[in-house]
C-alpha atoms as a PDB file:
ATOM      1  CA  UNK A   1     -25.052 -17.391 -18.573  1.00  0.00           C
ATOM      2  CA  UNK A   2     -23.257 -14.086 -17.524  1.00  0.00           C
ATOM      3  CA  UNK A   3     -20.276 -15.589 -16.814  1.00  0.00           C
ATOM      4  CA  UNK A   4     -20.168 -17.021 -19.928  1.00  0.00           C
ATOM      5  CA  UNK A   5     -20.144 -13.602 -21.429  1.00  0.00           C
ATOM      6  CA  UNK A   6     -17.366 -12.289 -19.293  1.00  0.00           C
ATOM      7  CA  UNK A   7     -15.084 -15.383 -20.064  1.00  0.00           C
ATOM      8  CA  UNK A   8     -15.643 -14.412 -23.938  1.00  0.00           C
ATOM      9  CA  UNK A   9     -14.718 -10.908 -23.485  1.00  0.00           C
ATOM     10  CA  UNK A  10     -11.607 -11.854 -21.450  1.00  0.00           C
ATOM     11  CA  UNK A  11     -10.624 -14.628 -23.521  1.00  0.00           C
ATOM     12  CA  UNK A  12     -10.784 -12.007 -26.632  1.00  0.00           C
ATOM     13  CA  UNK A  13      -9.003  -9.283 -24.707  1.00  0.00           C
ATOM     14  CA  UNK A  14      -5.692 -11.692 -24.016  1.00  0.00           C
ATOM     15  CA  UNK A  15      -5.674 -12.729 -27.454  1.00  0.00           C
ATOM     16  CA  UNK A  16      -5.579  -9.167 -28.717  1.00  0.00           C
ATOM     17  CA  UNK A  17      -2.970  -8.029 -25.955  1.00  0.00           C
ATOM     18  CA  UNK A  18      -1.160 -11.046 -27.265  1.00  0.00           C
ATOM     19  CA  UNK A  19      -1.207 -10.100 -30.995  1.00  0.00           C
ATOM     20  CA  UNK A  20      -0.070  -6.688 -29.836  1.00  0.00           C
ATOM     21  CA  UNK A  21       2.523  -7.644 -28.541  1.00  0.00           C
ATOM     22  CA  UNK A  22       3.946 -10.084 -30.961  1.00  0.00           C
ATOM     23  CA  UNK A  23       3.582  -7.013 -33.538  1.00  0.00           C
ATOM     24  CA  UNK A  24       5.291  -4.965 -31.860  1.00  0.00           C
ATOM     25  CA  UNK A  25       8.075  -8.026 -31.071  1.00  0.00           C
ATOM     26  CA  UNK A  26       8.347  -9.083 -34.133  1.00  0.00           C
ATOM     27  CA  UNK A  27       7.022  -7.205 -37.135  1.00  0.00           C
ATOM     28  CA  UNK A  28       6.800  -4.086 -36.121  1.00  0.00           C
ATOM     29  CA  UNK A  29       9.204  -1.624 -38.933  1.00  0.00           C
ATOM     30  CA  UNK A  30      11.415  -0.884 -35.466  1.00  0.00           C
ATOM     31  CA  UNK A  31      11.670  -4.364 -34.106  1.00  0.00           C
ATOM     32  CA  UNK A  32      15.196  -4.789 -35.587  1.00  0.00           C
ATOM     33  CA  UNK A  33      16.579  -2.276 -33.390  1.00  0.00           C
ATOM     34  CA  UNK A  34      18.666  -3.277 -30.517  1.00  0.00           C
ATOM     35  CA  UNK A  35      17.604  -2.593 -27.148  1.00  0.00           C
ATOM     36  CA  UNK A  36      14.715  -3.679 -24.158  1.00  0.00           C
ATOM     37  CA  UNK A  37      11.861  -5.689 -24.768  1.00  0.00           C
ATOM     38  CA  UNK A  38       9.454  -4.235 -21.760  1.00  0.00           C
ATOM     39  CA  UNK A  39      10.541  -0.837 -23.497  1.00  0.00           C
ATOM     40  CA  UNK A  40       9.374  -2.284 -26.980  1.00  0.00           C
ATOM     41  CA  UNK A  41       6.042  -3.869 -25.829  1.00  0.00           C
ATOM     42  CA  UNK A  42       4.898  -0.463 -24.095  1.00  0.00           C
ATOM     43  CA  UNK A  43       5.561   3.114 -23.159  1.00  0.00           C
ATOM     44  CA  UNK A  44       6.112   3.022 -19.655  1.00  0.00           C
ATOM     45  CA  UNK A  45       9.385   2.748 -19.683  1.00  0.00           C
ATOM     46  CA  UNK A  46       9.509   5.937 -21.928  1.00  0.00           C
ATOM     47  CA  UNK A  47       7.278   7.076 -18.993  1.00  0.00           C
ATOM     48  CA  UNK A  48       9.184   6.648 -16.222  1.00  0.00           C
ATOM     49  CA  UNK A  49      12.339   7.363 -17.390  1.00  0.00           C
ATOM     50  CA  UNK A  50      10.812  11.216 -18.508  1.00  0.00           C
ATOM     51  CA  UNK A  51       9.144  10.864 -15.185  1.00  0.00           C
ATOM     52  CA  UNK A  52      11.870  10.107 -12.602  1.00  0.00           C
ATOM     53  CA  UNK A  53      14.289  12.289 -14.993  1.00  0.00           C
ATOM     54  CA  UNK A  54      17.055   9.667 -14.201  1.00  0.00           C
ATOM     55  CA  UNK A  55      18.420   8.655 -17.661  1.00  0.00           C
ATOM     56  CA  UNK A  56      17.754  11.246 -20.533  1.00  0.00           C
ATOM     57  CA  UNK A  57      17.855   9.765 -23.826  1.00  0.00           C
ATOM     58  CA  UNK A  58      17.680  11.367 -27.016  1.00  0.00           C
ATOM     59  CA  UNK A  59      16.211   9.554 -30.045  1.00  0.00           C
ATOM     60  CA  UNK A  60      17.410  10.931 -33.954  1.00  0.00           C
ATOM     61  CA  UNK A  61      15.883   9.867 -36.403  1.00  0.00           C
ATOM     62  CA  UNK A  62      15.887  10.507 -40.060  1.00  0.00           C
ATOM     63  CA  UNK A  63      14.838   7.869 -42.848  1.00  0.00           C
ATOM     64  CA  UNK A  64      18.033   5.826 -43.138  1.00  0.00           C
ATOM     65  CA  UNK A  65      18.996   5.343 -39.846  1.00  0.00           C
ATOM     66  CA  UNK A  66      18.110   5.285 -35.662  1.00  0.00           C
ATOM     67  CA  UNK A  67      21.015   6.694 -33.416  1.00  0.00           C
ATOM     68  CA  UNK A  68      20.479   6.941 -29.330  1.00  0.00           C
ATOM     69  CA  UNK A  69      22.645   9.619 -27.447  1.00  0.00           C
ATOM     70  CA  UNK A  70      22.798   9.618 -23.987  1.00  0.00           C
ATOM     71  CA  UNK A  71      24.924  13.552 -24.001  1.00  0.00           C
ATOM     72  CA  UNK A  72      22.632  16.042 -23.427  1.00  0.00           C
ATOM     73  CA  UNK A  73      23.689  19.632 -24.486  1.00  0.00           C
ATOM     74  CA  UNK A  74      22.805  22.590 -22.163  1.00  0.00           C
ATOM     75  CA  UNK A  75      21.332  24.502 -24.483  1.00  0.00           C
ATOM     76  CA  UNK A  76      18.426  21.951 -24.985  1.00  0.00           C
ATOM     77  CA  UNK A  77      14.788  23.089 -24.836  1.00  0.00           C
ATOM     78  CA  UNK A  78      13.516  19.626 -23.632  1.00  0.00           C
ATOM     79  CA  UNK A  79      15.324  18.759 -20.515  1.00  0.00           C
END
């Protein structure tokens, strides 16, 4: 009977992992922005990349519009 339990509870975690990730796919406000979809599904590409320090990105935005620079200016706080 336990198991029966534990194949509920797994069954309804995939289906919510799945839903996740279709929102954020799909109809999420930022989905119509270019760029990876591992990086759009979660944060650990936003983690590793701050982590590892290897490619510093810097995200603007305002409420028209979403620019990405890749220049970092010395005088920056953050990096």
């Amino acid at each position: 009977m336990a198991w029966k339990v534990y194949t509920l509870l797994l069954c309804l975690f995939v289906i919510i992992l799945v839903i996740i990730v279709l929102r954020r796919l799909y109809f999420h406000p930022l989905s119509r922005f270019p760029g990876p979809k591992l990086a759009s599904i979660t944060s650990f590409v936003l983690f590793y990349v701050l982590w590892t320090g290897r490619e510093k990105v810097l995200v603007s935005q305002s409420a028209s519009d979403l620019r990405v620079s890749r220049k970092v200016r010395a005088e920056s706080p953050f990096f």
